[in-house]
Protein backbone atom coordinates (compact mmCIF):
# COMPACT_ATOMS: atom_id res chain seq x y z
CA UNK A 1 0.00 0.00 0.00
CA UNK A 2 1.24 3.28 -0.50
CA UNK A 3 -0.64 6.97 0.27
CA UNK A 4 0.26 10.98 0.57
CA UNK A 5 3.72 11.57 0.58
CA UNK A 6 4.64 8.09 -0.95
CA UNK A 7 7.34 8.14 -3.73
CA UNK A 8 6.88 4.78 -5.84
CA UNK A 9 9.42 3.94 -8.16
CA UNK A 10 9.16 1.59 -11.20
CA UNK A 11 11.95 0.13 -13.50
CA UNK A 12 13.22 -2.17 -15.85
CA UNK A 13 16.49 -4.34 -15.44
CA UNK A 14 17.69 -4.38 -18.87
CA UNK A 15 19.98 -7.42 -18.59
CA UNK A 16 17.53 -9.76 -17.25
CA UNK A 17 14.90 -8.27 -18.47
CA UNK A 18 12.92 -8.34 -15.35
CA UNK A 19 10.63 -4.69 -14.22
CA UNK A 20 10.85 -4.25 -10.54
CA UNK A 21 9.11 -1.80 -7.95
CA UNK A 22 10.24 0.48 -5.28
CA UNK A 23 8.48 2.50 -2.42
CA UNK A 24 10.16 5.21 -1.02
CA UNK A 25 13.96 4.51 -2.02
CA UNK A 26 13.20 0.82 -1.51
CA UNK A 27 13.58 -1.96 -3.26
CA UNK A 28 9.88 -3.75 -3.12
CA UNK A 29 11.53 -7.09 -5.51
CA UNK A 30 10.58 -7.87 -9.06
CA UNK A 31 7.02 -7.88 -10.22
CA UNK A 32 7.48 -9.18 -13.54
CA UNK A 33 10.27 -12.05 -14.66
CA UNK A 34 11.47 -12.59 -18.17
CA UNK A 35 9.42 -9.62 -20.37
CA UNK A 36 9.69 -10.86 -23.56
CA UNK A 37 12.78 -8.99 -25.49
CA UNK A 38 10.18 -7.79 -28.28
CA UNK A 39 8.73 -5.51 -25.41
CA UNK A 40 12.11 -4.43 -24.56
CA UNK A 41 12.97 -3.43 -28.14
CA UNK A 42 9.95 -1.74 -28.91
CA UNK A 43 9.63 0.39 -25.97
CA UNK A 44 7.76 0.07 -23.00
CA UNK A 45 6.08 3.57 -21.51
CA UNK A 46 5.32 4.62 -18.27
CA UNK A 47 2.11 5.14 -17.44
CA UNK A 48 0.08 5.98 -14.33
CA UNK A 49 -3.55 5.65 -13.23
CA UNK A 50 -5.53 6.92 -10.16
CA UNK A 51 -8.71 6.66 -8.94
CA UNK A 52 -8.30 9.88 -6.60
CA UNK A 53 -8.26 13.77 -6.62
CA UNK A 54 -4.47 14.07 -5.25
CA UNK A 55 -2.12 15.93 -6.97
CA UNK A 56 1.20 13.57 -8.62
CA UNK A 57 4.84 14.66 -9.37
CA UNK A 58 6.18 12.29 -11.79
CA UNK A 59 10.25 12.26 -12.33
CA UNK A 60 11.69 11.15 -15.72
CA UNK A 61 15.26 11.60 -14.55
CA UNK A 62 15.52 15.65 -14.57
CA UNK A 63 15.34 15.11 -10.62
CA UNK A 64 17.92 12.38 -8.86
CA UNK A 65 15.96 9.22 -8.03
CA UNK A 66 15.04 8.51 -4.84
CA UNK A 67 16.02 4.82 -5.71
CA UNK A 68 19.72 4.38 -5.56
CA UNK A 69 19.75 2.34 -9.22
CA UNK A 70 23.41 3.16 -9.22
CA UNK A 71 24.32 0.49 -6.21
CA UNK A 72 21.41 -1.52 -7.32
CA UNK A 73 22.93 -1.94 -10.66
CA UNK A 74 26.16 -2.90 -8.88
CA UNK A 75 24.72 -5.54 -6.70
CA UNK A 76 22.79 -7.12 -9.61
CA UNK A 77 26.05 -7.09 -11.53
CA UNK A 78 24.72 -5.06 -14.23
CA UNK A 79 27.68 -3.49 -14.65
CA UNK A 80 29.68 -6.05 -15.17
């Protein structure tokens, strides 16, 4: 669950192609395993839906994450 104030995070591990959730700078684990590499090559787009009158702030990467996908990346040996 998440509410006011919540920052929820959503991403894409390139190398095994798994998407993966976070809440608040944390890792939540992988929602989806194996997305078929078609996906990946023709683009996947974030999207977001609410059923609620609260105002949302949405970061594309002008802002630094609040997820550390830097040492994530590290400790999934993406980078190697």
């Amino acid at each position: 669950k998440f509410g006011p104030g919540d920052n929820v995070g959503c991403g894409l591990d390139y190398a095994s192609r798994r998407i993966f959730f976070c809440k608040n700078g944390e890792f939540l684990g992988y929602a989806f395993d194996w997305v078929d590499e078609s996906l990946v090559e023709t683009g996947l787009y974030p999207t977001v839906g609410l059923d609620s009158q609260c105002p949302i702030f949405v970061n594309y990467g002008s802002k630094p994450f609040r997820f550390d996908l830097q040492g994530f990346a590290r400790l999934s040996g993406l980078n190697d």
